[in-house]
PDB file of N, CA and C in Angstrom:
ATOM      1  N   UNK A   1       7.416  -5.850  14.290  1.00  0.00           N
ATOM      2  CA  UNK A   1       6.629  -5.534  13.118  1.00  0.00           C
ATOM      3  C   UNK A   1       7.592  -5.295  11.949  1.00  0.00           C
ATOM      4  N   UNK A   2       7.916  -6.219  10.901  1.00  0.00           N
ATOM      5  CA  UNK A   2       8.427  -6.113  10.008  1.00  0.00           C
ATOM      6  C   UNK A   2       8.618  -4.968   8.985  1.00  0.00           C
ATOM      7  N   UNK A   3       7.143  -4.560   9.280  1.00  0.00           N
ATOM      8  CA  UNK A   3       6.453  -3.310   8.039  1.00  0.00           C
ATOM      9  C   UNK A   3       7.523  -1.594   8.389  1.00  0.00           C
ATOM     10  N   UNK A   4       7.432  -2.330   9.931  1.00  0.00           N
ATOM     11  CA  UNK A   4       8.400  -1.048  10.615  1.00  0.00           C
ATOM     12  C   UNK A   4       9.511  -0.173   9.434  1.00  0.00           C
ATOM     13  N   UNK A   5      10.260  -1.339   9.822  1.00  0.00           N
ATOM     14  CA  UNK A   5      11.645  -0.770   8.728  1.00  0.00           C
ATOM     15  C   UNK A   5      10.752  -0.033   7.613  1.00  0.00           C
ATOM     16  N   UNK A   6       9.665   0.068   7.271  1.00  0.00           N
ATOM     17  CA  UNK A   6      10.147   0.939   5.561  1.00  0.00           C
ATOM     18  C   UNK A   6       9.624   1.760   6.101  1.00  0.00           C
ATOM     19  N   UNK A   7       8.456   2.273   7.159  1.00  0.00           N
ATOM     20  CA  UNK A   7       8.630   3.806   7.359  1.00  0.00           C
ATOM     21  C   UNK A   7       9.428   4.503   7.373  1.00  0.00           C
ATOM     22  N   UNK A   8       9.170   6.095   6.130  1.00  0.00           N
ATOM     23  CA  UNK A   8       9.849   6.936   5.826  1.00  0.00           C
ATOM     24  C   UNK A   8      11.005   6.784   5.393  1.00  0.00           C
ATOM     25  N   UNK A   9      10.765   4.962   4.418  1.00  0.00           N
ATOM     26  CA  UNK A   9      11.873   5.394   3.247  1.00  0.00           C
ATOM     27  C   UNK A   9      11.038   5.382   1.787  1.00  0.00           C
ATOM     28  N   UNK A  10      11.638   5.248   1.173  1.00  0.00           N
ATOM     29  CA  UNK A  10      11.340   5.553  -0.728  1.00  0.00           C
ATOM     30  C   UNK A  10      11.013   3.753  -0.953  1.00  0.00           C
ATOM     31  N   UNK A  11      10.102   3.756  -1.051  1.00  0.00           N
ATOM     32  CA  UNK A  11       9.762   1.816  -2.143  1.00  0.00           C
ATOM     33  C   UNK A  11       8.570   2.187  -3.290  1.00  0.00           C
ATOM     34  N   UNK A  12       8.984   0.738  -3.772  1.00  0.00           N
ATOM     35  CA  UNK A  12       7.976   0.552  -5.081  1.00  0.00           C
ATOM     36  C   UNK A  12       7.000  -0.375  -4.850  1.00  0.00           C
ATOM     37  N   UNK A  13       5.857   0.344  -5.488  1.00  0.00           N
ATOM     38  CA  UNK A  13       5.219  -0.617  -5.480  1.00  0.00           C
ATOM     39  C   UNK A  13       4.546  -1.226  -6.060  1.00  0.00           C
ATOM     40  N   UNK A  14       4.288  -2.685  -6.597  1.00  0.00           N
ATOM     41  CA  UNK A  14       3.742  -2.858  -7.977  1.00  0.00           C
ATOM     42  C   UNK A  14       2.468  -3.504  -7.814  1.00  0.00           C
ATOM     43  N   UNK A  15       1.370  -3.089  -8.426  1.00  0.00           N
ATOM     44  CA  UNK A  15       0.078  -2.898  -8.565  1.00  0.00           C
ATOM     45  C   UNK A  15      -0.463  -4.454  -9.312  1.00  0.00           C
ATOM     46  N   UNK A  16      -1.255  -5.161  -8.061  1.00  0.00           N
ATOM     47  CA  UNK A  16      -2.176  -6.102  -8.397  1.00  0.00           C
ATOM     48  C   UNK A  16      -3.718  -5.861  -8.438  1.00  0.00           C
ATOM     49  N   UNK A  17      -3.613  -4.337  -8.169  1.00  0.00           N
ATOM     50  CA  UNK A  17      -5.329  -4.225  -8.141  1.00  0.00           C
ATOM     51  C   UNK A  17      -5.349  -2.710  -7.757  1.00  0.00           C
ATOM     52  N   UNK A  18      -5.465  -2.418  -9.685  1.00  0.00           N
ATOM     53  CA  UNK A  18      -5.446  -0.766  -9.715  1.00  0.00           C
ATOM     54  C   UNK A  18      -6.752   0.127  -9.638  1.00  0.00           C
ATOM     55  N   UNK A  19      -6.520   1.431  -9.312  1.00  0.00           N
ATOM     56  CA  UNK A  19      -7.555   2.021  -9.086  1.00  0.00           C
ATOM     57  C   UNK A  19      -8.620   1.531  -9.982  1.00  0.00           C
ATOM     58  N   UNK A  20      -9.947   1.358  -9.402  1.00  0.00           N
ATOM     59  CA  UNK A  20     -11.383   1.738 -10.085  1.00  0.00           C
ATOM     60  C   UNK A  20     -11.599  -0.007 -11.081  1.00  0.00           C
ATOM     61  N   UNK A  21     -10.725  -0.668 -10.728  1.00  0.00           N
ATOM     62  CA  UNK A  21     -10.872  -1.982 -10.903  1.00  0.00           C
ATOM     63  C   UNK A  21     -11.721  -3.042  -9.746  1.00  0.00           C
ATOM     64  N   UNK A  22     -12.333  -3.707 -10.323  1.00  0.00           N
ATOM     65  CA  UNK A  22     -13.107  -4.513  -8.941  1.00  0.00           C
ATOM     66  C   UNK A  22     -12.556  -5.770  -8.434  1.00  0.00           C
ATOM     67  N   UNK A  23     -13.024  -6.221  -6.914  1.00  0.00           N
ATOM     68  CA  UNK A  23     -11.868  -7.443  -6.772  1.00  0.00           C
ATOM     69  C   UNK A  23     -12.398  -8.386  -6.953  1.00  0.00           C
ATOM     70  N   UNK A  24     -11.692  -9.363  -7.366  1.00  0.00           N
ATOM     71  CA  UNK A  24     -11.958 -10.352  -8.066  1.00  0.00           C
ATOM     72  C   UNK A  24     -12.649 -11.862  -7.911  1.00  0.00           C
ATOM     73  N   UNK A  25     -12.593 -11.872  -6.228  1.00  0.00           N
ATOM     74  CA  UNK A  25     -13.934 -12.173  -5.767  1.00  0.00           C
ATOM     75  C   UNK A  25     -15.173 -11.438  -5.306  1.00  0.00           C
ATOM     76  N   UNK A  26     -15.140 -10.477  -4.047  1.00  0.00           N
ATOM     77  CA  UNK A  26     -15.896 -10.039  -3.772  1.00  0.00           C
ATOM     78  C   UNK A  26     -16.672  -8.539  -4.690  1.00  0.00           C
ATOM     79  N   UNK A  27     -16.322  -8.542  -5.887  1.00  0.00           N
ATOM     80  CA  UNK A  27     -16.875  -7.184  -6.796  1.00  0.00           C
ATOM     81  C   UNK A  27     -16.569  -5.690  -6.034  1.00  0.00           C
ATOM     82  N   UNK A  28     -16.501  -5.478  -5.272  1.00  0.00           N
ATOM     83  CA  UNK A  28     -16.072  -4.142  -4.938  1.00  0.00           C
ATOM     84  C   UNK A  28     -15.433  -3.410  -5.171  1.00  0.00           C
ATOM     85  N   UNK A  29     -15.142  -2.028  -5.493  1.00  0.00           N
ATOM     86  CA  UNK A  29     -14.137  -1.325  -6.663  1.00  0.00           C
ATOM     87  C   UNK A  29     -13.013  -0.852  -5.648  1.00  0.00           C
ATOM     88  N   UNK A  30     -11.991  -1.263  -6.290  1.00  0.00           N
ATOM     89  CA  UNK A  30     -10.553  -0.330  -5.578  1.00  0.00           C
ATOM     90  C   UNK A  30     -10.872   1.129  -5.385  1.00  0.00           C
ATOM     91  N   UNK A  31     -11.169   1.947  -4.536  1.00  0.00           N
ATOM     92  CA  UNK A  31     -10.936   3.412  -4.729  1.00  0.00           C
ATOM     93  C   UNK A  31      -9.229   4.608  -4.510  1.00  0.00           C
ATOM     94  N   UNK A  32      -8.725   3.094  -4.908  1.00  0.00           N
ATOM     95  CA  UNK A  32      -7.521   3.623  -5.049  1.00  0.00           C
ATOM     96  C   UNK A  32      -6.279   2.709  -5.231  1.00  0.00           C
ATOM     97  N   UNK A  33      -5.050   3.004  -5.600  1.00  0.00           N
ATOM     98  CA  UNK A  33      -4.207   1.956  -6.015  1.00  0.00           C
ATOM     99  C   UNK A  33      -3.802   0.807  -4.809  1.00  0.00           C
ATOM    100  N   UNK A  34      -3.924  -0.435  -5.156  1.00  0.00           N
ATOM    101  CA  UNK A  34      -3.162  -1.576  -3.823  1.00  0.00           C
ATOM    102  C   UNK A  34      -2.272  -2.580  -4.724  1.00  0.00           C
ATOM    103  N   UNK A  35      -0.962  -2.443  -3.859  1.00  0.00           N
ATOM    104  CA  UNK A  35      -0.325  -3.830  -4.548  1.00  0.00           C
ATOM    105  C   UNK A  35       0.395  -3.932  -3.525  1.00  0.00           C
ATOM    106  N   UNK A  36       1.710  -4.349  -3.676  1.00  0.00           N
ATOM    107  CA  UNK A  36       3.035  -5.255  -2.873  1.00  0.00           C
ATOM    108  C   UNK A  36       4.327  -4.548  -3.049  1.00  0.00           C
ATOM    109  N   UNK A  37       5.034  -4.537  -1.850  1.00  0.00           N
ATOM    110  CA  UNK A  37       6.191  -4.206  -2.398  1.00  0.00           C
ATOM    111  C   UNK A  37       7.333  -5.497  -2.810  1.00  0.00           C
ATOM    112  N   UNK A  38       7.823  -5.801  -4.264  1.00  0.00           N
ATOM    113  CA  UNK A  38       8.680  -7.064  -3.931  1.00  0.00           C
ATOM    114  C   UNK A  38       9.751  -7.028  -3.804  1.00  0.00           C
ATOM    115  N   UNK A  39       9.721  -8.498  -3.419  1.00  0.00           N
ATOM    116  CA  UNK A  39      10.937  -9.297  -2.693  1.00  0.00           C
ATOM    117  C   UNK A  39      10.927  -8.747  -1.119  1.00  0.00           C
ATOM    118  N   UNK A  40       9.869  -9.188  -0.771  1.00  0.00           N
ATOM    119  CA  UNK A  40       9.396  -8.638   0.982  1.00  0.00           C
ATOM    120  C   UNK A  40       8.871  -9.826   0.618  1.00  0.00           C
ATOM    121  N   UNK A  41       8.911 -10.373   2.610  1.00  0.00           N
ATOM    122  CA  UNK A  41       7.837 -10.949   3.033  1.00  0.00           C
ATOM    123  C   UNK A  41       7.062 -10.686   4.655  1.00  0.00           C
ATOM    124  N   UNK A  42       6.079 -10.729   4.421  1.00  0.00           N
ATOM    125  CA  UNK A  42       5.192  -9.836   5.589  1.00  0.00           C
ATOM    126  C   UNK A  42       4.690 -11.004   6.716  1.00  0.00           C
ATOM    127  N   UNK A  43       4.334 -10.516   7.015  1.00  0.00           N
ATOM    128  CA  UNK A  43       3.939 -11.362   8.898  1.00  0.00           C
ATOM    129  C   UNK A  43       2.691 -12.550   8.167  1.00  0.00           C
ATOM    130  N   UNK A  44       2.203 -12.892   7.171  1.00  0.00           N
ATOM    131  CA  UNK A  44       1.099 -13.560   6.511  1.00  0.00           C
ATOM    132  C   UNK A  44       1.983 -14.161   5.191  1.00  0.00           C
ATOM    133  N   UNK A  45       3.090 -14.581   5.277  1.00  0.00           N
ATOM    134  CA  UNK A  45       4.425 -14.996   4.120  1.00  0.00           C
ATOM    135  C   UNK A  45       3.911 -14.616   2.748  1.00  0.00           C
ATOM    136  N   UNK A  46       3.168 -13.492   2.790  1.00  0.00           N
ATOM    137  CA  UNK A  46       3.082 -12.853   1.308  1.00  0.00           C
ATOM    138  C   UNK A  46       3.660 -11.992   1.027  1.00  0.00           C
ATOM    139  N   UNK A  47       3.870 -11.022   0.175  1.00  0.00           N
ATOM    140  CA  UNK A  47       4.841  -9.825  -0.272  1.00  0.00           C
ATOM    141  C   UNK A  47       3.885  -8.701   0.765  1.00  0.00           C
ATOM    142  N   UNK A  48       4.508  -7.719   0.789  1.00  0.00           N
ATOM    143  CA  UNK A  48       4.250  -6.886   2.089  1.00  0.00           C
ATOM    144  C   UNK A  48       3.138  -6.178   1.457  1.00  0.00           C
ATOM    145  N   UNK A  49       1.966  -5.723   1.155  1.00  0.00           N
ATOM    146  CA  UNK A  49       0.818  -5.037   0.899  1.00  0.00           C
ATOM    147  C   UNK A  49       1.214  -3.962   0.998  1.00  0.00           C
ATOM    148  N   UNK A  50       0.667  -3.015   0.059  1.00  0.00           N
ATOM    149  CA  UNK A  50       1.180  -0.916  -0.134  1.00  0.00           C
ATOM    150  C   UNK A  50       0.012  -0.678  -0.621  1.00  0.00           C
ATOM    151  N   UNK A  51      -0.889   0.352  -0.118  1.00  0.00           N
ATOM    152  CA  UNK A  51      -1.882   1.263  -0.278  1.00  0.00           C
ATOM    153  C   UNK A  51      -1.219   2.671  -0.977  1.00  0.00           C
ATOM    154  N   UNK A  52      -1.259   2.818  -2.408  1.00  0.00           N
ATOM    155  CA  UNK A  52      -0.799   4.243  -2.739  1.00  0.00           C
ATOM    156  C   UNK A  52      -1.662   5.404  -2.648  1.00  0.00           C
ATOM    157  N   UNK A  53      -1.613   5.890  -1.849  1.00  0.00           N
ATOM    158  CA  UNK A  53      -2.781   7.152  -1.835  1.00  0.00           C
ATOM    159  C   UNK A  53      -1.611   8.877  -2.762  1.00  0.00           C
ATOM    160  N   UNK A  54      -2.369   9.590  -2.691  1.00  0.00           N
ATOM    161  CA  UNK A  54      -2.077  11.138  -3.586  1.00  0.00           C
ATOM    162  C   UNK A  54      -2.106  10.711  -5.294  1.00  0.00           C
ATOM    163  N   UNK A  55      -2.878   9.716  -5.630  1.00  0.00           N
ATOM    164  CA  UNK A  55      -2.307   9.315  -7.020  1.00  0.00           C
ATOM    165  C   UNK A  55      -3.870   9.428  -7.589  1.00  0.00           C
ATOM    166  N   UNK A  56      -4.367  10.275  -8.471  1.00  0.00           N
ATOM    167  CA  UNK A  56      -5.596   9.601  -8.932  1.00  0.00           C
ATOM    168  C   UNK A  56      -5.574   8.722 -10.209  1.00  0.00           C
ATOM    169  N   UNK A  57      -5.036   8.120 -10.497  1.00  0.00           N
ATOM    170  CA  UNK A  57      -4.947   7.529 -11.993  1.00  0.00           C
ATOM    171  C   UNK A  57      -4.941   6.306 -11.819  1.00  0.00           C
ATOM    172  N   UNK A  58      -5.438   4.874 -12.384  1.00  0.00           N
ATOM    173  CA  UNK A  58      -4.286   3.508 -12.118  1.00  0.00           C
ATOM    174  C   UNK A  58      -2.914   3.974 -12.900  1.00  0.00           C
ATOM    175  N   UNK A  59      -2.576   2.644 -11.650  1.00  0.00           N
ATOM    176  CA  UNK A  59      -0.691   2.892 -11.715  1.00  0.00           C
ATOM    177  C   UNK A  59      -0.393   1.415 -12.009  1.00  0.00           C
ATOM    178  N   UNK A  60       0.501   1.094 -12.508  1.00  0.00           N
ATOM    179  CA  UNK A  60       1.131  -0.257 -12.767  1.00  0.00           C
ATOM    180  C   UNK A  60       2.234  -0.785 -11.490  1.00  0.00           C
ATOM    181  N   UNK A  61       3.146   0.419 -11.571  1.00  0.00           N
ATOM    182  CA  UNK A  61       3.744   0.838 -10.909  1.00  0.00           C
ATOM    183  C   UNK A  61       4.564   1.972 -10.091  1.00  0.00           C
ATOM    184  N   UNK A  62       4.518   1.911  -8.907  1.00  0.00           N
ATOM    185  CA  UNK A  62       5.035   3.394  -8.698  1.00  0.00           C
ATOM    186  C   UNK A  62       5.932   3.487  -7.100  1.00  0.00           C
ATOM    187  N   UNK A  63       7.122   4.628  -7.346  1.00  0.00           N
ATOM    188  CA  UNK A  63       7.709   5.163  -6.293  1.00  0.00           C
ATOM    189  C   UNK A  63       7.593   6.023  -5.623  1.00  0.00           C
ATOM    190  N   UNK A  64       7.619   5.775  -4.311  1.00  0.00           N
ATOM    191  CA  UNK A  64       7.061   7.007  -3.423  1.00  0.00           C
ATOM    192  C   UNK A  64       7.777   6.636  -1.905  1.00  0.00           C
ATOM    193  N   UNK A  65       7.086   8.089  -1.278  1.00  0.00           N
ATOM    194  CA  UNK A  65       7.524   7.062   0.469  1.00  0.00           C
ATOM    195  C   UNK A  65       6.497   6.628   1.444  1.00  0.00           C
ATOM    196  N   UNK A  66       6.722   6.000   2.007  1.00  0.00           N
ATOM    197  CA  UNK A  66       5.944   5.212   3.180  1.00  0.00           C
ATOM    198  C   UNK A  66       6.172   6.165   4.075  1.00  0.00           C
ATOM    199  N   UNK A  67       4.606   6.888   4.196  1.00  0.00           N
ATOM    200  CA  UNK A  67       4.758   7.442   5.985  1.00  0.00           C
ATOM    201  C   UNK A  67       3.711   6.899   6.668  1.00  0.00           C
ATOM    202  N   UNK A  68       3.052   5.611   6.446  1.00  0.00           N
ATOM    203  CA  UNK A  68       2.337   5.143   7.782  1.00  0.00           C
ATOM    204  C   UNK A  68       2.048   3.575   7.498  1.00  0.00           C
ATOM    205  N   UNK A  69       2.058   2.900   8.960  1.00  0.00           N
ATOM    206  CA  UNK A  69       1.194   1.573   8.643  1.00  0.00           C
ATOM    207  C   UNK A  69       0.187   1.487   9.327  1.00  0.00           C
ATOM    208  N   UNK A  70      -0.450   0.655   8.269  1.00  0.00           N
ATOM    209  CA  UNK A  70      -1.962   0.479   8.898  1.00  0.00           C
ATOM    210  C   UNK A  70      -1.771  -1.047   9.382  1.00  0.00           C
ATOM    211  N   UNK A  71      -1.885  -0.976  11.035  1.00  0.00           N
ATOM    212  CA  UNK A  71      -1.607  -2.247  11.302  1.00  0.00           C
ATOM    213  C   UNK A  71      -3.348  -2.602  11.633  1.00  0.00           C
ATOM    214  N   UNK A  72      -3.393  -4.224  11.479  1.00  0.00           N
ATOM    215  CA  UNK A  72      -4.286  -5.094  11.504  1.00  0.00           C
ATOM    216  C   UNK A  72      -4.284  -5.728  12.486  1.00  0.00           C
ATOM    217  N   UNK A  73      -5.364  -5.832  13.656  1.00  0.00           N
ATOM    218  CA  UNK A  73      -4.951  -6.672  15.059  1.00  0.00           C
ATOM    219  C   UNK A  73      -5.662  -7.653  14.539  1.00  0.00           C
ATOM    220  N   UNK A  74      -6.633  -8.327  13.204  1.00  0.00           N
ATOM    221  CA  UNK A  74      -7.364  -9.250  13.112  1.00  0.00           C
ATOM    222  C   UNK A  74      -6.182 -10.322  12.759  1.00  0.00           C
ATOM    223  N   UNK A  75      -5.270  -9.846  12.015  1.00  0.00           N
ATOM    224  CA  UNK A  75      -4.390 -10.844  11.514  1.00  0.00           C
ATOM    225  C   UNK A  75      -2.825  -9.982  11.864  1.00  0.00           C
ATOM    226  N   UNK A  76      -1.787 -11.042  11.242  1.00  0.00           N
ATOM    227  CA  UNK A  76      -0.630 -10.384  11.084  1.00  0.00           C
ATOM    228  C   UNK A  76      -0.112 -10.053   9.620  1.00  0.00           C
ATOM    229  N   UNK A  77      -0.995  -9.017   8.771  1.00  0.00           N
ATOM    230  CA  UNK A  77      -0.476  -8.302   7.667  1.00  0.00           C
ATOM    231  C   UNK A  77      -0.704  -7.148   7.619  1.00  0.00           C
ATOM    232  N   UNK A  78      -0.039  -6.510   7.973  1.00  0.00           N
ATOM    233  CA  UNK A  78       0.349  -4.954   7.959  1.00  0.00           C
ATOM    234  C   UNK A  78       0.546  -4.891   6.640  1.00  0.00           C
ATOM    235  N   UNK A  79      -0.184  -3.345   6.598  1.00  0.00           N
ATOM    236  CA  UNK A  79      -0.220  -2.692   5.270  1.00  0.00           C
ATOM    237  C   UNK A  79       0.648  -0.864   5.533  1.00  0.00           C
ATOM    238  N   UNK A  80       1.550  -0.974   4.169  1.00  0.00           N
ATOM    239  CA  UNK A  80       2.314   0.188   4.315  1.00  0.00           C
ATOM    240  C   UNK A  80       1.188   1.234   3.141  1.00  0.00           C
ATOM    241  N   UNK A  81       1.043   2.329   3.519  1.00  0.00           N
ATOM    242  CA  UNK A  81       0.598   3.575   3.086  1.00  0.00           C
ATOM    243  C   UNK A  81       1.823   4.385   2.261  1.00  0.00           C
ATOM    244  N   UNK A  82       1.837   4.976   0.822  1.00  0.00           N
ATOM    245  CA  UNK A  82       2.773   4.848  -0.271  1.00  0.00           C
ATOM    246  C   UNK A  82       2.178   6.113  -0.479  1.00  0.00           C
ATOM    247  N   UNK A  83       3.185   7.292  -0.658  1.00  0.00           N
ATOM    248  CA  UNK A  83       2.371   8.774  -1.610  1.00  0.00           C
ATOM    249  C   UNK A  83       3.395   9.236  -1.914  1.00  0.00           C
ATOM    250  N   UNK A  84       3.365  10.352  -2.795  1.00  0.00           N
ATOM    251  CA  UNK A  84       4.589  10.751  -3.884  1.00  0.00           C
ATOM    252  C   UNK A  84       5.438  11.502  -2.621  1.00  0.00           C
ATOM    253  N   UNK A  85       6.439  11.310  -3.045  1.00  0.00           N
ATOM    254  CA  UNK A  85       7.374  11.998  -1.966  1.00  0.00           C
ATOM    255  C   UNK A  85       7.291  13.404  -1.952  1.00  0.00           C
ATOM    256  N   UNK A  86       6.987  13.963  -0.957  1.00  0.00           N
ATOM    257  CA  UNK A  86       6.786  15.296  -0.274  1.00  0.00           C
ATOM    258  C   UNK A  86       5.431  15.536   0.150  1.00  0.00           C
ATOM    259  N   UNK A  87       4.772  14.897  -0.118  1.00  0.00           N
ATOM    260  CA  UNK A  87       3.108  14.631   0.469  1.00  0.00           C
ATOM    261  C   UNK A  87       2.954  14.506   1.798  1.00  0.00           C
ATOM    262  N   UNK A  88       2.413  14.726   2.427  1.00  0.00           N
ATOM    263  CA  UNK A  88       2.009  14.174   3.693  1.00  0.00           C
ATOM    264  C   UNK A  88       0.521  15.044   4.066  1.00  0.00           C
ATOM    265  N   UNK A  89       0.035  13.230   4.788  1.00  0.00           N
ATOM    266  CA  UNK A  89      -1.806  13.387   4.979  1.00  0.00           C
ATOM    267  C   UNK A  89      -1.698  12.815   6.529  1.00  0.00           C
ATOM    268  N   UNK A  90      -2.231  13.670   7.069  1.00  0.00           N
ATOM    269  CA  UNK A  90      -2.578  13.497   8.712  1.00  0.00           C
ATOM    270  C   UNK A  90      -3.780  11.856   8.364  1.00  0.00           C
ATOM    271  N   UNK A  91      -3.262  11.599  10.270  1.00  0.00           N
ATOM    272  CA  UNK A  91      -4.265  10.223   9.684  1.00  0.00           C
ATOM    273  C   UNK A  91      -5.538  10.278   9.450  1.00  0.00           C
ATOM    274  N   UNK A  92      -6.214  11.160   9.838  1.00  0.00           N
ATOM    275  CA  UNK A  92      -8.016  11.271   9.238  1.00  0.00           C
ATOM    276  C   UNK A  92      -7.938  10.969   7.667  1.00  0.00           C
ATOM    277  N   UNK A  93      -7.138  11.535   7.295  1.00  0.00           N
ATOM    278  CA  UNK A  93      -7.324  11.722   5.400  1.00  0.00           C
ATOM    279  C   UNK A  93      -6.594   9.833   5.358  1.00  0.00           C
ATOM    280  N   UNK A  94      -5.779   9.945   5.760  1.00  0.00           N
ATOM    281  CA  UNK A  94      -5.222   8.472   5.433  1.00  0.00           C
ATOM    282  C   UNK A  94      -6.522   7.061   5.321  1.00  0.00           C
TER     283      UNK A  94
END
């Protein structure tokens, strides 16, 4: 699992679809920040997907650390979980 390595270090991540924005096919609202971390490539040869949670605002961009992945058995793109450093959310809240 590629996504491995960045648990519990510091990345950026830059925002293709910020909070409270809808997506751009299916209309449904972000309830929270999602983008990529770049110059990664993930198990689906796209930039690696980052969920920023502890943030309520849109973000353009932002640094934080990765303490979890949310792996996907439907496919192979793992998504890394992003919050300001010193945060930490048990997985229910995640």
């Amino acid at each position: 699992m590629l996504a491995k390595k960045y648990l519990n270090k510091v990345v950026t991540v830059k925002m293709d679809r910020q909070l409270g924005t809808a997506h751009p096919k299916h209309g449904w609202i972000y309830e929270t920040n999602y983008g990529f971390i770049p110059n990664t490539v993930s198990g689906d040869g796209e930039e690696l997907d980052a969920y920023v949670l502890g943030v309520d605002e849109p973000l353009e961009e932002f640094t934080g650390r990765c303490i979890a992945i949310i792996h996907r058995t439907d496919d192979n793109d793992d998504k890394l979980v992003v919050v300001p450093d010193g945060l930490d959310l048990d997985d229910e809240t995640i």
